[in-house]
C-alpha atoms as a PDB file:
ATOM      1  CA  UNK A   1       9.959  63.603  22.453  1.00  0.00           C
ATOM      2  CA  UNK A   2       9.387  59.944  24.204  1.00  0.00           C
ATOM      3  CA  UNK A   3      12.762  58.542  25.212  1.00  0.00           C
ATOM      4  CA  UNK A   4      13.146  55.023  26.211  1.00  0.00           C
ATOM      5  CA  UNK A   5      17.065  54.098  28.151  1.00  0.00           C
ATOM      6  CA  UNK A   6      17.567  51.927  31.316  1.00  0.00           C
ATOM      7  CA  UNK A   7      17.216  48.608  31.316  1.00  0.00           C
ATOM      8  CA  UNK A   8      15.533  45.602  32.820  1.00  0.00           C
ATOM      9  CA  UNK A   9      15.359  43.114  35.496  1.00  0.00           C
ATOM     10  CA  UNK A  10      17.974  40.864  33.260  1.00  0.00           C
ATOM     11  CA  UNK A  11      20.406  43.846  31.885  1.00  0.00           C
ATOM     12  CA  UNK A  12      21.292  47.395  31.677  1.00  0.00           C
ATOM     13  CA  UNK A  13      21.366  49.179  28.789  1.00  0.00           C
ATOM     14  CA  UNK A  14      24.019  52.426  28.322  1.00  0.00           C
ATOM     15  CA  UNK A  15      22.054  53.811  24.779  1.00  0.00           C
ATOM     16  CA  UNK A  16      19.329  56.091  24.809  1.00  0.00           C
ATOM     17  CA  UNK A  17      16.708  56.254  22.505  1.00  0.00           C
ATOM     18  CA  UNK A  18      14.185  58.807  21.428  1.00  0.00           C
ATOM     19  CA  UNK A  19      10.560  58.868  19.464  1.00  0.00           C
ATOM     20  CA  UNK A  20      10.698  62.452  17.678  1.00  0.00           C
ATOM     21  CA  UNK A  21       6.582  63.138  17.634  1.00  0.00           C
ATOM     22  CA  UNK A  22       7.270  65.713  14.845  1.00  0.00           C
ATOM     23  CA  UNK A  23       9.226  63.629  12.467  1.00  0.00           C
ATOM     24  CA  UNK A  24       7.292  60.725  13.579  1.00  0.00           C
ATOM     25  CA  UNK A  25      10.390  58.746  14.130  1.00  0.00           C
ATOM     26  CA  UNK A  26      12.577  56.791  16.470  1.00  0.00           C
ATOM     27  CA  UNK A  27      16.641  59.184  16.932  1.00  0.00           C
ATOM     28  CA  UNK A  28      19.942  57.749  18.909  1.00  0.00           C
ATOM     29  CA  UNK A  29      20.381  60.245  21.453  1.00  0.00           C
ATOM     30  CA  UNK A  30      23.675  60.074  23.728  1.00  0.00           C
ATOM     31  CA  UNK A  31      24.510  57.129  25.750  1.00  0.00           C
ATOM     32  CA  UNK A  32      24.925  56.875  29.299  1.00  0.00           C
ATOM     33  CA  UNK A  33      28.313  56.436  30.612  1.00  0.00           C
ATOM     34  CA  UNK A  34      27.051  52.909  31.704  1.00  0.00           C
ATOM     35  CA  UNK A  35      23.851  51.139  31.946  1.00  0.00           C
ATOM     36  CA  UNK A  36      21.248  51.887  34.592  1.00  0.00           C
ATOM     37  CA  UNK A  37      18.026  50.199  36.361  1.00  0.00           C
ATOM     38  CA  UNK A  38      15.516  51.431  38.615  1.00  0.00           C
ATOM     39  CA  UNK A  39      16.240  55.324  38.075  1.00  0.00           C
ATOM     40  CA  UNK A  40      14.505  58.357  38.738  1.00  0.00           C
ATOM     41  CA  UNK A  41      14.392  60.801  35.689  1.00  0.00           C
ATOM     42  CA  UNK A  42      12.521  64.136  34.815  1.00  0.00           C
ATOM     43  CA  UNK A  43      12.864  66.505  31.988  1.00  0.00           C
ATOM     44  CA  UNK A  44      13.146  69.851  32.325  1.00  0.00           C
ATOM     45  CA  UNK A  45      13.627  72.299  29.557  1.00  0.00           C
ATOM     46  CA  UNK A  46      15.734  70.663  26.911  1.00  0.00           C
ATOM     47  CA  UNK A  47      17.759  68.906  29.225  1.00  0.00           C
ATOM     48  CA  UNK A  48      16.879  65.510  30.488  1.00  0.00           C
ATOM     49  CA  UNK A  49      17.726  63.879  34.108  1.00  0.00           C
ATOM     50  CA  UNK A  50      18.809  60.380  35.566  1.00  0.00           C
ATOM     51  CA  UNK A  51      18.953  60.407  38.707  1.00  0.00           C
ATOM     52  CA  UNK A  52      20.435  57.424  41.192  1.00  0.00           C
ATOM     53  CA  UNK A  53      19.394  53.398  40.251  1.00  0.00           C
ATOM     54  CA  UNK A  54      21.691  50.666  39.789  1.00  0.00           C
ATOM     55  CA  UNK A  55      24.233  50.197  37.215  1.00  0.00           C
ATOM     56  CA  UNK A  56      23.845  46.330  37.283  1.00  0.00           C
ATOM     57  CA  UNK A  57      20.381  44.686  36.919  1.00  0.00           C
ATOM     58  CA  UNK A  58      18.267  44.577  39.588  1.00  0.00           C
ATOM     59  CA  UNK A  59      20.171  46.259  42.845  1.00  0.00           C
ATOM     60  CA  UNK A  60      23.513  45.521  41.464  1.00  0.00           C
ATOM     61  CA  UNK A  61      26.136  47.853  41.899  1.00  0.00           C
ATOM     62  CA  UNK A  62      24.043  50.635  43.254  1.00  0.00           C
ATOM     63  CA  UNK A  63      24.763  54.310  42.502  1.00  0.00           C
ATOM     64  CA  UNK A  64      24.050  57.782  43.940  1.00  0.00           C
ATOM     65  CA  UNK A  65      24.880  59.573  40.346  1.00  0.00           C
ATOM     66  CA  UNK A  66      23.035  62.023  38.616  1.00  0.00           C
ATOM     67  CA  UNK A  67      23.321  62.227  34.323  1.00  0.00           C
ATOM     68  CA  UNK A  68      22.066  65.277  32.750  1.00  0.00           C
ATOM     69  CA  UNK A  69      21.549  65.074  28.508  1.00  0.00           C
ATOM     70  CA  UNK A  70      20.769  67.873  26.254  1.00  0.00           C
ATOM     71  CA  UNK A  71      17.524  66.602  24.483  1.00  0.00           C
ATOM     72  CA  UNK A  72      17.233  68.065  20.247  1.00  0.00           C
END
């Protein structure tokens, strides 16, 4: 699976978004509590990781959080 969440230099996004390669199509996975930019993330099993970023675009309201989401 490719997922796509964040945001961008204008505005964070909170939904996340995956490309299923076996189905060939685009799934809602769960949102983030709030938006993020400029996160770290890694997958690792069937769970993937945010780590850190801002929750405001740009450096805006920085955060030291870390999200974990069970992938399908």
């Amino acid at each position: 699976m490719i997922v796509f969440f964040g945001g961008d230099a204008k505005q964070t996004y909170d939904e996340n978004e995956g490309f299923d390669l076996r189905s060939n199509r685009w799934v809602g996975l769960t949102p983030m509590p709030a938006g993020r930019h400029g996160f770290g993330a890694a997958a690792i099993g069937k769970y993937l990781y945010s780590a850190s970023g801002a929750k405001g675009p740009g450096a805006g309201d920085p955060t030291n959080e870390l999200l974990a989401f069970s992938l399908p």
